[in-house]
N, C-alpha and C. Protein backbone atom coordinates (compact mmCIF):
# COMPACT_ATOMS: atom_id res chain seq x y z
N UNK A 1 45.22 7.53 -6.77
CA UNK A 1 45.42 8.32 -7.97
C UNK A 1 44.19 9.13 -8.34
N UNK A 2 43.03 8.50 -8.47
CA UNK A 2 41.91 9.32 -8.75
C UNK A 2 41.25 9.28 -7.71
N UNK A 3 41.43 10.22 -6.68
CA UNK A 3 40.78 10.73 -5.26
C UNK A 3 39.00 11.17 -5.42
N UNK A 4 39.41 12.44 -6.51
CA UNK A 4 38.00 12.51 -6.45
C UNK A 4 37.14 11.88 -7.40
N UNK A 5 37.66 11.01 -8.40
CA UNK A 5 36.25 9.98 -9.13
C UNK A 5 35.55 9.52 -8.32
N UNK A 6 34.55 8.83 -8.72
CA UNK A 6 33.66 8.20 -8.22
C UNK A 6 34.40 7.02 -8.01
N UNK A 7 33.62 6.75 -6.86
CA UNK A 7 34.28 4.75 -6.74
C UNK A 7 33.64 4.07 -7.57
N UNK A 8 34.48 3.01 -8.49
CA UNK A 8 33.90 1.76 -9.55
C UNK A 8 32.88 0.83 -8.33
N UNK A 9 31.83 0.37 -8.73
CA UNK A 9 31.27 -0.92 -7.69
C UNK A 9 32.68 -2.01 -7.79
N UNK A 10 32.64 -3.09 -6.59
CA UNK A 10 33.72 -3.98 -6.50
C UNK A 10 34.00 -4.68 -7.71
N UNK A 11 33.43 -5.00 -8.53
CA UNK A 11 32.86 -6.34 -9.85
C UNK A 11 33.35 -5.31 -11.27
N UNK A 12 33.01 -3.99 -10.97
CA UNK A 12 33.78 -3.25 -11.74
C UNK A 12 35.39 -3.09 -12.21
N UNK A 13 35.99 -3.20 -11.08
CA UNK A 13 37.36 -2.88 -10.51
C UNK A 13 38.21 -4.42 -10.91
N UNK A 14 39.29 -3.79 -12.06
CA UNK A 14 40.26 -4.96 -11.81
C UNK A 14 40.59 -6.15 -10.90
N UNK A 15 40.95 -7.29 -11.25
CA UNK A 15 41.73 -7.93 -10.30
C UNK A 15 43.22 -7.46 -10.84
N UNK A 16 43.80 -7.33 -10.00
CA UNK A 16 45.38 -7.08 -9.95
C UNK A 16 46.38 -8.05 -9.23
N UNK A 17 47.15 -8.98 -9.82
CA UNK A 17 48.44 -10.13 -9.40
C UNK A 17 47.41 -10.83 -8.65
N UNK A 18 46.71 -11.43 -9.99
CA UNK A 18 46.18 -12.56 -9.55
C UNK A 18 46.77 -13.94 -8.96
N UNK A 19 48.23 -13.94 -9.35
CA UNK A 19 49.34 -15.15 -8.83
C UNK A 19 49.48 -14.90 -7.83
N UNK A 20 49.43 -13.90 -7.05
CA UNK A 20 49.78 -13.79 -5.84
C UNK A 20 49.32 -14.38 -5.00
N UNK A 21 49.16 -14.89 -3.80
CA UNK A 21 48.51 -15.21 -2.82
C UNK A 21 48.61 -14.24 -1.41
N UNK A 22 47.56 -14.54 -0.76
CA UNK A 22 47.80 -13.76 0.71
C UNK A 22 49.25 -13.92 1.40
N UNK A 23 49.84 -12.68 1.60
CA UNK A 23 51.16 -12.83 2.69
C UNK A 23 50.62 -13.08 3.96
N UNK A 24 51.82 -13.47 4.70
CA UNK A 24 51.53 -13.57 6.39
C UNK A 24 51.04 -11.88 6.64
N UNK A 25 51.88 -11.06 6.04
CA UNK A 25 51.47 -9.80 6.93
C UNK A 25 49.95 -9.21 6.94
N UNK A 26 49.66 -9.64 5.54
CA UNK A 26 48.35 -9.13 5.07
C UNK A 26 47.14 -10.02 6.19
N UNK A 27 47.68 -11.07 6.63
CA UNK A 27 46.54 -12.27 7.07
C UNK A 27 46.72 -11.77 8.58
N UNK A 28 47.93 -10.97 9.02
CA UNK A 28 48.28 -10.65 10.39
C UNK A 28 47.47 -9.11 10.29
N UNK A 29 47.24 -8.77 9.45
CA UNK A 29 46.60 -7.11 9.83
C UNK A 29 44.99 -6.83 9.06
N UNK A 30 44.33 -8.15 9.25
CA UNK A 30 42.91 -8.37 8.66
C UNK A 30 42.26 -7.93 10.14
N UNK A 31 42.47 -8.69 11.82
CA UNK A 31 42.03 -7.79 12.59
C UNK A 31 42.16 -6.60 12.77
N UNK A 32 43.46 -6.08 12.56
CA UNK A 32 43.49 -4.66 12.80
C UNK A 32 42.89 -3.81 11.98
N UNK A 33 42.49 -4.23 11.24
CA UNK A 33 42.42 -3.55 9.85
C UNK A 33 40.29 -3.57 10.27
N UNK A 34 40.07 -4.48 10.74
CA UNK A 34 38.41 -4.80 10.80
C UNK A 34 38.42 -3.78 11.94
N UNK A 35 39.01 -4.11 13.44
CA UNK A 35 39.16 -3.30 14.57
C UNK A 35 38.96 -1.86 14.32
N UNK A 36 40.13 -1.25 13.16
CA UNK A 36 39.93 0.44 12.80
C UNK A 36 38.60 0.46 12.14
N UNK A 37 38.53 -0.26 11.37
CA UNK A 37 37.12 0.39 10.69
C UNK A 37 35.98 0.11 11.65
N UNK A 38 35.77 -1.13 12.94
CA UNK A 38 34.43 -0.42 13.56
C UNK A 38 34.94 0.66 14.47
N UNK A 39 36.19 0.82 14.70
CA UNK A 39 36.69 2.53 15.75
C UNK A 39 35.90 3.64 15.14
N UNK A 40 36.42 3.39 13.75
CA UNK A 40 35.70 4.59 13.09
C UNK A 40 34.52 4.93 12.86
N UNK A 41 33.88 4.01 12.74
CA UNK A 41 31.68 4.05 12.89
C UNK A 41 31.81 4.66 13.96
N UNK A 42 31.28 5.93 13.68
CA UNK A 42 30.29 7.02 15.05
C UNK A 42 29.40 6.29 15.14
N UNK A 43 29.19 6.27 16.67
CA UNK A 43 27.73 4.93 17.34
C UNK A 43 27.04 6.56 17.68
N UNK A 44 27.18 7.63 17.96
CA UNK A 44 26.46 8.42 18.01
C UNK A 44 25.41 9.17 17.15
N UNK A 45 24.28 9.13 16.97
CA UNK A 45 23.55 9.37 16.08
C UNK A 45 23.67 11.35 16.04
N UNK A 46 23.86 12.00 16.99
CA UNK A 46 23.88 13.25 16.59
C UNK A 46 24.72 14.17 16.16
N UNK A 47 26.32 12.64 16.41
CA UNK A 47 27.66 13.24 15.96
C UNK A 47 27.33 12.88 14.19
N UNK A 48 26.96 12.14 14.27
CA UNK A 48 26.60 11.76 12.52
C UNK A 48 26.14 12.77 12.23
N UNK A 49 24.82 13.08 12.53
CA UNK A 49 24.22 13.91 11.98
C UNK A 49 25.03 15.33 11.92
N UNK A 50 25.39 15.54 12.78
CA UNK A 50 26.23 17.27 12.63
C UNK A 50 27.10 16.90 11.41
N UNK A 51 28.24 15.82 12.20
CA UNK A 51 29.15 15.40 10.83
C UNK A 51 28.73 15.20 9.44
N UNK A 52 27.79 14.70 9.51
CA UNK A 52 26.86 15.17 7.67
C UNK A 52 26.44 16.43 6.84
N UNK A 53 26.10 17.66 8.53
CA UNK A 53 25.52 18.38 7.24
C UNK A 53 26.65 19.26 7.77
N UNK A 54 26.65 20.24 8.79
CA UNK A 54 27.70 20.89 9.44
C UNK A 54 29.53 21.02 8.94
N UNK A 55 29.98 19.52 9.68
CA UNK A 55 31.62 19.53 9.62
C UNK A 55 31.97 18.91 8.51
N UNK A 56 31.43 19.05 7.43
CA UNK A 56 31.53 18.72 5.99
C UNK A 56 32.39 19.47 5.25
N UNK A 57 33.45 19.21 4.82
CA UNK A 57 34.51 19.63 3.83
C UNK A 57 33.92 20.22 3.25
N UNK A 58 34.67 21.50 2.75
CA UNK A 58 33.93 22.19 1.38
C UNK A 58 34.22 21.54 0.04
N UNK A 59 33.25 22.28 -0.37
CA UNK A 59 33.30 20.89 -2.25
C UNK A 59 34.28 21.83 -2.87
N UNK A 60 35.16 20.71 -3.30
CA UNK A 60 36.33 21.14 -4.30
C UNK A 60 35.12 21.64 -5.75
N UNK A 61 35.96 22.87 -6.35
CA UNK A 61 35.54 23.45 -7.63
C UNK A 61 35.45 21.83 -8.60
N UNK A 62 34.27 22.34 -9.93
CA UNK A 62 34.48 21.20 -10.77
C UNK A 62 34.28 19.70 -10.60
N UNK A 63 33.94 19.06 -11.72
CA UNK A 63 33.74 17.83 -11.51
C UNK A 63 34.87 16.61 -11.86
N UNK A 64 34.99 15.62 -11.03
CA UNK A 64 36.23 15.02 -11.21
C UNK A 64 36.12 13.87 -12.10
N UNK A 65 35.40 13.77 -12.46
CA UNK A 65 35.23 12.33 -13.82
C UNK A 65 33.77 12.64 -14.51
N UNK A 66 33.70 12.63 -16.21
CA UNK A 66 33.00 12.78 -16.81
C UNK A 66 33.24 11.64 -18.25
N UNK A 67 32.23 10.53 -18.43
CA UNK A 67 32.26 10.05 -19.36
C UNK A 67 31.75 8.84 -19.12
N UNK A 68 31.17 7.99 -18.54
CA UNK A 68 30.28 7.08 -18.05
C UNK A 68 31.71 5.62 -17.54
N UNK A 69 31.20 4.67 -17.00
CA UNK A 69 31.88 3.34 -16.62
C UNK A 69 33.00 3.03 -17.98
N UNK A 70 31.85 3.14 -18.87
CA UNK A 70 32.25 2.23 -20.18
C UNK A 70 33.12 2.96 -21.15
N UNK A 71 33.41 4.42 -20.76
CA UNK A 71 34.05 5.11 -21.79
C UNK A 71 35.59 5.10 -21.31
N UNK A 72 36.93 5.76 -22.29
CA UNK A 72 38.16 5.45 -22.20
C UNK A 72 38.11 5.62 -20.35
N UNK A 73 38.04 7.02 -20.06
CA UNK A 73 38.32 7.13 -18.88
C UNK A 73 37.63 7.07 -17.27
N UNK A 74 36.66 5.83 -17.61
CA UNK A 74 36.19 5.13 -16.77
C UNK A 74 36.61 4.05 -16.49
N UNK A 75 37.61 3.77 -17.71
CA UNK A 75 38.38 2.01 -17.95
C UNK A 75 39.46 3.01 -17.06
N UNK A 76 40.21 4.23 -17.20
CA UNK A 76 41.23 4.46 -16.15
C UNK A 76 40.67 4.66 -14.87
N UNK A 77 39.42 5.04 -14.56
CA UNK A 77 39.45 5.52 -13.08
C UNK A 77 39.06 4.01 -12.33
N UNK A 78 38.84 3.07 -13.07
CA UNK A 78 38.37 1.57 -12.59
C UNK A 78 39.94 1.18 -12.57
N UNK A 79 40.71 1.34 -12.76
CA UNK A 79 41.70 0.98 -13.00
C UNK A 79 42.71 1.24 -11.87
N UNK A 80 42.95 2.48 -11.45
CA UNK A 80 43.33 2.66 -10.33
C UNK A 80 42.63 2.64 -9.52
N UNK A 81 41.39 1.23 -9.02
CA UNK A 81 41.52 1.04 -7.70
C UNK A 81 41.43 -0.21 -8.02
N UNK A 82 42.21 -1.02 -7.92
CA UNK A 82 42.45 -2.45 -8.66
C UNK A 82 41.61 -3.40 -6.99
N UNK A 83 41.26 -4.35 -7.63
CA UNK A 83 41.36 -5.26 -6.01
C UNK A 83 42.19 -6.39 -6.10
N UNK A 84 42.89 -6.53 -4.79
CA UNK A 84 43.59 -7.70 -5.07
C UNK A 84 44.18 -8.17 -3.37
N UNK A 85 44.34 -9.40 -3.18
CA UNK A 85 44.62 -9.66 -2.00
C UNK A 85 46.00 -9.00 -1.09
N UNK A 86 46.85 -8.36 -1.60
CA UNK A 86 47.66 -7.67 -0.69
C UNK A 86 47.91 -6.38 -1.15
N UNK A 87 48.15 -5.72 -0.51
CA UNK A 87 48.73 -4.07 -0.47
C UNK A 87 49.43 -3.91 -2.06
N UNK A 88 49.09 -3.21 -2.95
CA UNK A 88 49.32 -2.95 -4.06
C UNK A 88 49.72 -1.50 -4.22
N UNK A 89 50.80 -1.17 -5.24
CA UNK A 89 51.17 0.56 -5.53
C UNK A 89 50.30 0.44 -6.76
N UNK A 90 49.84 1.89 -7.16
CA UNK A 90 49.50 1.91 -8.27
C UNK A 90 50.31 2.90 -9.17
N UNK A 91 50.74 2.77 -10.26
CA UNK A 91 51.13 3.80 -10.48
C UNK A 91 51.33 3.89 -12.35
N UNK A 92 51.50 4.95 -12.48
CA UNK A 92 50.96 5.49 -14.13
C UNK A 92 52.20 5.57 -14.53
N UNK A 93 52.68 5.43 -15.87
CA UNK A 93 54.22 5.57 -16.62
C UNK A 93 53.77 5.92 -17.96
N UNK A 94 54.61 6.50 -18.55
CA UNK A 94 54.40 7.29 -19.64
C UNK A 94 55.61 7.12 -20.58
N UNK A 95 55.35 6.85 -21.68
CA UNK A 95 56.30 6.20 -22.81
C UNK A 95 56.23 7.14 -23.60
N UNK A 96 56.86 7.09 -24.88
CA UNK A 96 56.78 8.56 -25.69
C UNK A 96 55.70 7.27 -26.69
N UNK A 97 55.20 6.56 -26.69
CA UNK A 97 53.70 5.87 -27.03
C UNK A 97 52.63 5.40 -26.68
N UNK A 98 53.21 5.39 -25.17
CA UNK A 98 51.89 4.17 -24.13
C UNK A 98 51.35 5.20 -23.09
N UNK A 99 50.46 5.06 -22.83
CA UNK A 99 50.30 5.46 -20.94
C UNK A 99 49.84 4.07 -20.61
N UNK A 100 50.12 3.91 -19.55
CA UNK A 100 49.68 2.56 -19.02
C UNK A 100 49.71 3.04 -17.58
N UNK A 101 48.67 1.96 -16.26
CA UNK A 101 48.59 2.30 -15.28
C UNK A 101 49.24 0.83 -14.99
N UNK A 102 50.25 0.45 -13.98
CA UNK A 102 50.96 -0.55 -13.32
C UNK A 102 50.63 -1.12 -11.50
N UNK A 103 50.45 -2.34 -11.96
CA UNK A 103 50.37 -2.65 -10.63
C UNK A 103 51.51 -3.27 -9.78
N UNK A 104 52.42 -2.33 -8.77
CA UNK A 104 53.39 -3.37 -8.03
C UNK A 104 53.31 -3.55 -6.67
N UNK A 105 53.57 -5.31 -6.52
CA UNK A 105 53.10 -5.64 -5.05
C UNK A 105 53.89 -4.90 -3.99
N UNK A 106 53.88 -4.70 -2.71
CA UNK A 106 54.20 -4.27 -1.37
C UNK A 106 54.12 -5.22 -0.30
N UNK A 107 53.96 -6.66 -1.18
CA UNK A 107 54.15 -8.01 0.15
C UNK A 107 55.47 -8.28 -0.26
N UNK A 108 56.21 -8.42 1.04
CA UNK A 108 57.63 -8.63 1.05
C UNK A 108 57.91 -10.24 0.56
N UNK A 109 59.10 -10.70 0.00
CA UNK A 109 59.28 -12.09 -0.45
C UNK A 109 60.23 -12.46 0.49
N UNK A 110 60.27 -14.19 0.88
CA UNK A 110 61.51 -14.79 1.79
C UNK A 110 62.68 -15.01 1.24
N UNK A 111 62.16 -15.05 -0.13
CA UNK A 111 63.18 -15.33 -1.01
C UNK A 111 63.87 -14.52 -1.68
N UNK A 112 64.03 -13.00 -1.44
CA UNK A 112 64.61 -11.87 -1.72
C UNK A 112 64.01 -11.67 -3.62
N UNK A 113 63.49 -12.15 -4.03
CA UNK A 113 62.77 -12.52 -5.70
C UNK A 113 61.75 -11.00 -5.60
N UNK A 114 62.09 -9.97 -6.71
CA UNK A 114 61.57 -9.08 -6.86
C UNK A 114 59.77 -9.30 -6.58
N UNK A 115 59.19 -7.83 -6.15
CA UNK A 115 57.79 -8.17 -6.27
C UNK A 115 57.11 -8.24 -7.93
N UNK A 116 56.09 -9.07 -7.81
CA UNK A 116 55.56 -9.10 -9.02
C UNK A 116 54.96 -7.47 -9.34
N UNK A 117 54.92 -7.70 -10.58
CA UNK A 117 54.64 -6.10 -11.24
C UNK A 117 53.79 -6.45 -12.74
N UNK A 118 52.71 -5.65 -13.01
CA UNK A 118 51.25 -6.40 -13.45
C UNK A 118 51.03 -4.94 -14.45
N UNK A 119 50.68 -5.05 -15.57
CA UNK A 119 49.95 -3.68 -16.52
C UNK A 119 48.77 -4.16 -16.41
N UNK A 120 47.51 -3.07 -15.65
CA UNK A 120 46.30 -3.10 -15.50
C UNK A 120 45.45 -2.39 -16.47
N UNK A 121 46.30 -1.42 -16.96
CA UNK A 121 45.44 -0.78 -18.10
C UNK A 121 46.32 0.27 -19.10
N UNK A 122 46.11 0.29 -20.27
CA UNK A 122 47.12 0.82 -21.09
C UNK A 122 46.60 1.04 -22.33
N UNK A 123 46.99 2.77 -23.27
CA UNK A 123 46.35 2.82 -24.11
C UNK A 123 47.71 3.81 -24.93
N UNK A 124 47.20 3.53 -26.15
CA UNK A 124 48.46 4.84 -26.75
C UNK A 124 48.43 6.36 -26.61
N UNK A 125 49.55 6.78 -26.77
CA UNK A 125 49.57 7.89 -26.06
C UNK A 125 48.50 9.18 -26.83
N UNK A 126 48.57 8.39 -27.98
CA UNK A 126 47.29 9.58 -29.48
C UNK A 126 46.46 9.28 -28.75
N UNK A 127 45.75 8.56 -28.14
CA UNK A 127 44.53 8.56 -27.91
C UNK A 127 44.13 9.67 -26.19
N UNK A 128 45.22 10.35 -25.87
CA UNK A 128 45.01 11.49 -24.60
C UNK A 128 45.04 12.82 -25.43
N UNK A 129 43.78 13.25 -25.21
CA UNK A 129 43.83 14.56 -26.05
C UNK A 129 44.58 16.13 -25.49
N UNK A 130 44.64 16.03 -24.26
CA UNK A 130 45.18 16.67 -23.81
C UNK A 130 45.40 16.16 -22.02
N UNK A 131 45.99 17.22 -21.58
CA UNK A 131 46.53 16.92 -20.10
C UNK A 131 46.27 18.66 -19.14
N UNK A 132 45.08 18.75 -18.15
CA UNK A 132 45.13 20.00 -17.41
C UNK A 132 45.23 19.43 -16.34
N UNK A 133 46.20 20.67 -15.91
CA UNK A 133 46.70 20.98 -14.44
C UNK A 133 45.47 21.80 -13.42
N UNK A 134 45.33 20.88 -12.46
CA UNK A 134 44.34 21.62 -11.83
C UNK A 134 44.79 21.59 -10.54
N UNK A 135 46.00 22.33 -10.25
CA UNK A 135 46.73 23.04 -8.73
C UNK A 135 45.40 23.85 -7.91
N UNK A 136 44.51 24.07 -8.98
CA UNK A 136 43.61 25.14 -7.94
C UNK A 136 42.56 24.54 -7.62
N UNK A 137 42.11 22.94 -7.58
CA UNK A 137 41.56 22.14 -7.18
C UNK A 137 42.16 21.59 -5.73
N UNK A 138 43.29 21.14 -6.38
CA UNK A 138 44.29 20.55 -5.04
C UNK A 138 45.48 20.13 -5.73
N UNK A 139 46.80 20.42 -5.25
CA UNK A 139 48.19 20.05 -5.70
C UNK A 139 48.70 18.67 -6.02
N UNK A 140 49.02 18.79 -7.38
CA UNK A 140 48.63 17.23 -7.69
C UNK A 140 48.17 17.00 -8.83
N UNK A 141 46.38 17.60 -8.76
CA UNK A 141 45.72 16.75 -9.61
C UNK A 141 45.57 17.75 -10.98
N UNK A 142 45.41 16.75 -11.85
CA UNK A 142 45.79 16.81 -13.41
C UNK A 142 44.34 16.07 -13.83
N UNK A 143 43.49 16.98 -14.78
CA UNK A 143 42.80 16.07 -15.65
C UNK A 143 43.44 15.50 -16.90
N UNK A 144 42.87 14.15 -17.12
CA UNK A 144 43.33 13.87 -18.52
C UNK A 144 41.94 13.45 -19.47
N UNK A 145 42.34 14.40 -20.94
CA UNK A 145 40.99 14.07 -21.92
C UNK A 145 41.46 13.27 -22.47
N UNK A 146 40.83 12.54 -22.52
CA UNK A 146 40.98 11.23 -24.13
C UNK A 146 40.09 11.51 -25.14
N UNK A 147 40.52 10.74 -26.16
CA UNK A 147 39.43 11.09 -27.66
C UNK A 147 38.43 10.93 -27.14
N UNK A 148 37.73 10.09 -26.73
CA UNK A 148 36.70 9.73 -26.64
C UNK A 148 35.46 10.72 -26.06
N UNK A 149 36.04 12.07 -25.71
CA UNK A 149 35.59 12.89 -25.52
C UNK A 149 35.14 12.92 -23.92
N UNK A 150 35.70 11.48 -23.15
CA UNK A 150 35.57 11.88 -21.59
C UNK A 150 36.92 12.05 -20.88
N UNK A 151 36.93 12.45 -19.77
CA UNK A 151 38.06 12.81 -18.95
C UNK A 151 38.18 12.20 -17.74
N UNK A 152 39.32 12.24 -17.03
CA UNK A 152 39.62 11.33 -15.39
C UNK A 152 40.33 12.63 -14.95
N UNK A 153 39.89 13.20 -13.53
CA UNK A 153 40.80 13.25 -12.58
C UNK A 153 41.68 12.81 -11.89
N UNK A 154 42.97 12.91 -11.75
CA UNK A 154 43.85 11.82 -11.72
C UNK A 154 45.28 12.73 -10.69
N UNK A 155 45.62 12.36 -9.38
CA UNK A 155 46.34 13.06 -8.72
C UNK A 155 47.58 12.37 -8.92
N UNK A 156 48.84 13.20 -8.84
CA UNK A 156 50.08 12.61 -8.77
C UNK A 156 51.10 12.86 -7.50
N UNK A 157 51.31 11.82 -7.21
CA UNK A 157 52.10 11.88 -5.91
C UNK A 157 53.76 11.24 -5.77
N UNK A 158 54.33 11.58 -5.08
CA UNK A 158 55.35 11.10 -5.19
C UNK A 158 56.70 11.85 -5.80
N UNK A 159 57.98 11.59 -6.16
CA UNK A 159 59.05 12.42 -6.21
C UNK A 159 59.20 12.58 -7.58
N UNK A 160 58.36 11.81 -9.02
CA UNK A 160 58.66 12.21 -10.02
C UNK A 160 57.67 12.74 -10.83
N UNK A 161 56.52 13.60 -9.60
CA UNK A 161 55.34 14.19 -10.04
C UNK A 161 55.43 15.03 -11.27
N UNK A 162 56.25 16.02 -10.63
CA UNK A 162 56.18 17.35 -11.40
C UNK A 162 56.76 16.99 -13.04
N UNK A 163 57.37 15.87 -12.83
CA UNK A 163 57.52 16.01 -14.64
C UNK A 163 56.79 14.93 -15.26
N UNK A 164 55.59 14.36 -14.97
CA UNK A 164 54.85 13.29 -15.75
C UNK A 164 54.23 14.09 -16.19
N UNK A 165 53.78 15.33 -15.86
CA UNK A 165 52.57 15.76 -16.94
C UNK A 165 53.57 16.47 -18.08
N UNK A 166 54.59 16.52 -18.04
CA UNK A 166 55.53 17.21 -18.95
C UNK A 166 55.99 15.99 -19.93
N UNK A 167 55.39 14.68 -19.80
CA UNK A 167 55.59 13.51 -20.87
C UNK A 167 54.65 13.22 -21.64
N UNK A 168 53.66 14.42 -21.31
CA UNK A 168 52.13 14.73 -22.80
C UNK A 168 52.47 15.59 -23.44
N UNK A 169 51.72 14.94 -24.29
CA UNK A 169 52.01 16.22 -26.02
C UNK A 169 51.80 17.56 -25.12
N UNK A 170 50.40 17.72 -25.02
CA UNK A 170 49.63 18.50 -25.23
C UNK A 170 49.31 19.24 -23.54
N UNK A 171 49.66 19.95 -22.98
CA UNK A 171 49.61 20.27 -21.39
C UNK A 171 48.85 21.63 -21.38
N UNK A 172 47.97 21.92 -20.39
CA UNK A 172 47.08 23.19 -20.41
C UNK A 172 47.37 23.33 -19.10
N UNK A 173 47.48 24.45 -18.65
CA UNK A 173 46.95 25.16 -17.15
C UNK A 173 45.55 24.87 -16.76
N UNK A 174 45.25 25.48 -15.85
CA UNK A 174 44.04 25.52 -15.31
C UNK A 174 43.65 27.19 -15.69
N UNK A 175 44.33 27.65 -16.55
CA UNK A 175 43.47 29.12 -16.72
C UNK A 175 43.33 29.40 -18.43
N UNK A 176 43.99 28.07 -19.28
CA UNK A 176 43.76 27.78 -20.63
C UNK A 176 42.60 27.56 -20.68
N UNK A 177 41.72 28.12 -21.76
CA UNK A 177 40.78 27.99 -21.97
C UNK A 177 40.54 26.38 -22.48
N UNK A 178 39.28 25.02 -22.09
CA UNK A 178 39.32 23.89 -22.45
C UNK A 178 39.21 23.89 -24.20
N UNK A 179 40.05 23.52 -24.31
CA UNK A 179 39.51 23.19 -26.33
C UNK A 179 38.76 22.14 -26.51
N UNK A 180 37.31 22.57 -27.30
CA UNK A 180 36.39 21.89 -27.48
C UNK A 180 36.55 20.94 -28.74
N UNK A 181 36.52 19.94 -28.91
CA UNK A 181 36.80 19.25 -30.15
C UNK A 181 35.82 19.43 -31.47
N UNK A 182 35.94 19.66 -32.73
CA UNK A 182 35.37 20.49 -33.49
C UNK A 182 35.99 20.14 -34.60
């Protein structure tokens, strides 16, 4: 959800379905899962180096989180990256009072018993001061201001994108001028 925030340190970051325990699948794809990530370490020191300064993505316009750890929307960008022992969705819902960010599991049950489903973080909806669309960043992503006077970059994916930002008061383009609070 928030691609370009900063990453929370681990100790920062939620636990999410803490009841849960490890599935078989999750305990079956801990090698594979270790295996890809040393594939991916370049052992070459000069492919690094090019790959650092050279074949470097260009920097997206703008900054994607402003307001420190401790402010509203550092509690959201810690929020969507929850840790927790199996494969987790994250995903944001919007009430005509709440926003809340949800955690639902993706470990399958034997017992056909729905996956558990967890509220990781949730605030009323007065407290989002507004909602910008920033398509000209990358398709998707939406800042959101809170009172508190900081903001989260926050991408939306999935089939009921296009109308969550249409469940805020308050919605700006990316060519609205920002309203400064005053």
């Amino acid at each position: 959800m928030a691609d370009r925030a900063p990453k929370p340190g681990y100790f920062r970051r939620p636990r999410a379905l803490r009841s849960e325990s490890r599935s078989l699948w999750s305990w079956c794809a801990l090698p594979v899962r270790g295996a890809a990530t040393l594939i991916s370490i370049t052992w070459n020191p000069f492919e690094a180096f090019f790959e650092a300064v050279m074949w470097r993505e260009a920097k997206k316009p703008g900054k994607p989180f402003h307001g420190g750890w401790d402010s509203m929307a550092g509690h959201l960008a810690c929020a969507t990256l929850p840790r927790t022992k199996n494969s987790t969705a994250v995903m944001m819902q919007v009430t005509d009072r709440h926003v809340q960010i949800a955690y639902v599991s993706r470990a399958r049950s034997f017992t056909g018993t729905p996956p558990p489903v967890e509220v990781g973080w949730a605030t009323d909806l007065r407290n989002v001061s507004y909602i910008r669309d920033r398509s000209d960043v990358a398709a998707g992503d939406h800042e959101i201001r809170l009172v508190d006077g900081s903001w989260c970059s926050v991408r939306f994916a999935g089939h009921g994108r296009s109308g969550i930002a249409s469940a805020f008061p308050l919605r700006l383009s990316h060519l609205d001028p920002v309203p400064h609070p005053g």
